[in-house]
N, C-alpha and C. Protein backbone atom coordinates (compact mmCIF):
# COMPACT_ATOMS: atom_id res chain seq x y z
N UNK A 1 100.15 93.93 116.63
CA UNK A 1 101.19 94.70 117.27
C UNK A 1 102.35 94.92 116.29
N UNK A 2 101.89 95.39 115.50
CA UNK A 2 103.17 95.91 114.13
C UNK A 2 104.54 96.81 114.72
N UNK A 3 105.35 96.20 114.55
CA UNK A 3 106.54 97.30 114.93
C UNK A 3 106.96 96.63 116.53
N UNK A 4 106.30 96.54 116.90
CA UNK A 4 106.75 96.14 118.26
C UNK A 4 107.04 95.03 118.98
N UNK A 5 108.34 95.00 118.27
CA UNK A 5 109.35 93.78 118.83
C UNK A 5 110.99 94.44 119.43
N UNK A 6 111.16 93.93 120.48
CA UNK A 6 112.49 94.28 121.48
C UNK A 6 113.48 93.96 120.38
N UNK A 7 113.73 92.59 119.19
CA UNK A 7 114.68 91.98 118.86
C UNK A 7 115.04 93.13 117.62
N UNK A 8 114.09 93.64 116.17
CA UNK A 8 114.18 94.35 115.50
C UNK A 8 112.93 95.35 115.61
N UNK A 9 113.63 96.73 115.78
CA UNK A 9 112.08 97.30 115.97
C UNK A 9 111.63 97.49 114.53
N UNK A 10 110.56 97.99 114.22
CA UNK A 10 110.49 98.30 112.82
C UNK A 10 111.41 99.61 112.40
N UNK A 11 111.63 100.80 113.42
CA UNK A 11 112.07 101.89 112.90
C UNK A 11 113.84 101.37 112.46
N UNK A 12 114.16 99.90 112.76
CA UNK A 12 115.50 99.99 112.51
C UNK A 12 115.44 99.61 111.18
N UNK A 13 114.29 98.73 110.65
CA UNK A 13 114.19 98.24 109.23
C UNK A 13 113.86 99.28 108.06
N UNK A 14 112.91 100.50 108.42
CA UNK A 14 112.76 101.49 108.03
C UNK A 14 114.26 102.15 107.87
N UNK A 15 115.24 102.30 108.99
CA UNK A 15 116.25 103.04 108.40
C UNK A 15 116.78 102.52 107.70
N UNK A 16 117.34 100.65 107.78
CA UNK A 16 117.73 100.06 106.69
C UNK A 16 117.07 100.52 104.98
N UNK A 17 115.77 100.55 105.13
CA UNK A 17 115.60 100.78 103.68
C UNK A 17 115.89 102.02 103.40
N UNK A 18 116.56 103.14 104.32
CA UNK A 18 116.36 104.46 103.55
C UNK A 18 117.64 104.35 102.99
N UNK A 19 118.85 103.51 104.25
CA UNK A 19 120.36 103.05 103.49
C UNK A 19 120.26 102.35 102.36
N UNK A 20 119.52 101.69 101.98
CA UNK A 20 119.26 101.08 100.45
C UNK A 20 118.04 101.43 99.85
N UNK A 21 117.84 102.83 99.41
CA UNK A 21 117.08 103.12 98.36
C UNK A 21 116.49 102.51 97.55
N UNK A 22 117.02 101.17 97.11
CA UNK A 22 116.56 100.54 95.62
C UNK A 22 115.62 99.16 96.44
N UNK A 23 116.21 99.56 97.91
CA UNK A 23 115.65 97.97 98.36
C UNK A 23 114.19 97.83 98.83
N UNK A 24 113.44 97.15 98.66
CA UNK A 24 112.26 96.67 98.68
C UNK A 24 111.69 96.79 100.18
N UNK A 25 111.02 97.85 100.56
CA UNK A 25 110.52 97.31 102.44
C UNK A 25 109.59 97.04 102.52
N UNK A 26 109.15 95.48 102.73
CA UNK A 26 108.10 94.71 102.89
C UNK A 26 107.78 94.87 104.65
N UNK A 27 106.73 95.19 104.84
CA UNK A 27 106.18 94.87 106.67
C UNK A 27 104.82 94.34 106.47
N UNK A 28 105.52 92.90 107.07
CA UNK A 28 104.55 91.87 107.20
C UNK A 28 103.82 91.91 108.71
N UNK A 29 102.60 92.25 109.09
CA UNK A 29 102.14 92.76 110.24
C UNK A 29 102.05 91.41 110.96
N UNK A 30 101.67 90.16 110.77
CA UNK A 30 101.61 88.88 111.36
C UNK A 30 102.26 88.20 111.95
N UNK A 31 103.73 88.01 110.70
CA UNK A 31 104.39 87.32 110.74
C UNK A 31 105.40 87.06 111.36
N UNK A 32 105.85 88.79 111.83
CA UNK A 32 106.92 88.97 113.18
C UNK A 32 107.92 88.59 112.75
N UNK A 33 109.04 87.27 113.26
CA UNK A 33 110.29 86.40 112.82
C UNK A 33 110.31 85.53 112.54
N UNK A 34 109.29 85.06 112.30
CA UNK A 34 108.65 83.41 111.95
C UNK A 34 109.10 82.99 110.71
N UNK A 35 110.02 83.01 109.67
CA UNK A 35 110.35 82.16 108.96
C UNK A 35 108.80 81.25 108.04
N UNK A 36 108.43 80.39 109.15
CA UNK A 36 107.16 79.02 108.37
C UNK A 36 105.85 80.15 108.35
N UNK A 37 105.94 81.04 109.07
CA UNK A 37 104.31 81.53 108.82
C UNK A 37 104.12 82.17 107.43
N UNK A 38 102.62 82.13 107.27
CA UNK A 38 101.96 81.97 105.94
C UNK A 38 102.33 83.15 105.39
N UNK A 39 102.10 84.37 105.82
CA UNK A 39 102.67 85.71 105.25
C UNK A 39 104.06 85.66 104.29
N UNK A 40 104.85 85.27 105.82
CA UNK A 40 106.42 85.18 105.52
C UNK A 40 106.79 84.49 104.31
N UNK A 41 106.33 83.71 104.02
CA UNK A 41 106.37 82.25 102.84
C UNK A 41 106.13 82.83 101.96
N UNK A 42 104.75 83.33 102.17
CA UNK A 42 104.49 84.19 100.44
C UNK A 42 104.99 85.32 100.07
N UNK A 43 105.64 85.76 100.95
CA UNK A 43 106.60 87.11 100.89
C UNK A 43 107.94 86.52 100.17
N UNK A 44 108.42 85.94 100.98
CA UNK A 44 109.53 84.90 100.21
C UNK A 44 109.80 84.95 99.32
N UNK A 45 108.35 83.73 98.68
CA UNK A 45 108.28 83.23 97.31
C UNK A 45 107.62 84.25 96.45
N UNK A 46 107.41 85.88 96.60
CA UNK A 46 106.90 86.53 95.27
C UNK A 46 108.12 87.59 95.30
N UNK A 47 109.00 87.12 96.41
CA UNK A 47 110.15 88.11 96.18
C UNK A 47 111.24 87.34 95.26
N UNK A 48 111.28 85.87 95.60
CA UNK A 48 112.37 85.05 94.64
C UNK A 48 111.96 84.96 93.19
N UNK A 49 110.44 84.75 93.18
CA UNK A 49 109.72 85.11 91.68
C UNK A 49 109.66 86.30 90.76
N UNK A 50 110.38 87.29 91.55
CA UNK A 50 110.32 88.70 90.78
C UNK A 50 111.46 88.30 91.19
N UNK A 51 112.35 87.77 91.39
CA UNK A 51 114.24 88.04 91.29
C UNK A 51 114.44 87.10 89.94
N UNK A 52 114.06 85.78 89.97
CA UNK A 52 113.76 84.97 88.82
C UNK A 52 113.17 85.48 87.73
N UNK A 53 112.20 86.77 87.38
CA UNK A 53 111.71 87.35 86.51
C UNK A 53 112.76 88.34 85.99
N UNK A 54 113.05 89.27 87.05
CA UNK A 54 113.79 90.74 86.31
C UNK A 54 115.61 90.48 86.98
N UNK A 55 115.81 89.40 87.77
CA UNK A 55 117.03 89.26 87.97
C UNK A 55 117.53 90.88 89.18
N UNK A 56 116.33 91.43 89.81
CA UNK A 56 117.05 91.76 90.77
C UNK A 56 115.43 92.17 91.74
N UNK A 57 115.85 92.79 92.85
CA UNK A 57 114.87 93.17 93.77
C UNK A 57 114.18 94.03 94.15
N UNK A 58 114.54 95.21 92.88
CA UNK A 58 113.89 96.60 93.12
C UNK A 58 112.44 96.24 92.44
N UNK A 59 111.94 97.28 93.12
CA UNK A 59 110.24 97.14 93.02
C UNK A 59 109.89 98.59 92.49
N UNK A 60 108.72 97.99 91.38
CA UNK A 60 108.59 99.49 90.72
C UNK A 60 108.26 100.60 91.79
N UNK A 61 107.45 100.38 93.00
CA UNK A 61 106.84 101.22 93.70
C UNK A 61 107.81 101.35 95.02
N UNK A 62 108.78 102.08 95.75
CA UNK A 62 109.14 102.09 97.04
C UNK A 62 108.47 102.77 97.93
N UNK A 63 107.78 102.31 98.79
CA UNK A 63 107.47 102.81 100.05
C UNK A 63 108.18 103.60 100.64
């Protein structure tokens, strides 16, 4: 059920990324708000690993 949550819908995260152009929009279909789930974690940690690499968060490819 991607997108469909009462708390953030997806279309509000979508507009967030169009307000930040440079910013990265990850949609994790599983993981919902969960923080500990497995998705979320590795989303996390390959986003802090490419901030630790190039020192910021833009991604060559934007969705």
């Amino acid at each position: 059920m991607v997108g469909k949550t009462f708390l953030c819908p997806i279309e509000a995260g979508f507009k967030l990324h169009q307000a930040l152009p440079h910013a990265r929009w990850v949609v994790l279909p599983n993981a919902g708000h969960v923080s500990h789930h497995p998705e979320m974690i590795d989303a996390l940690v390959t986003a802090t690993d490419q901030f630790a690499l190039t020192q910021n968060f833009e991604s060559e490819q934007n969705d």
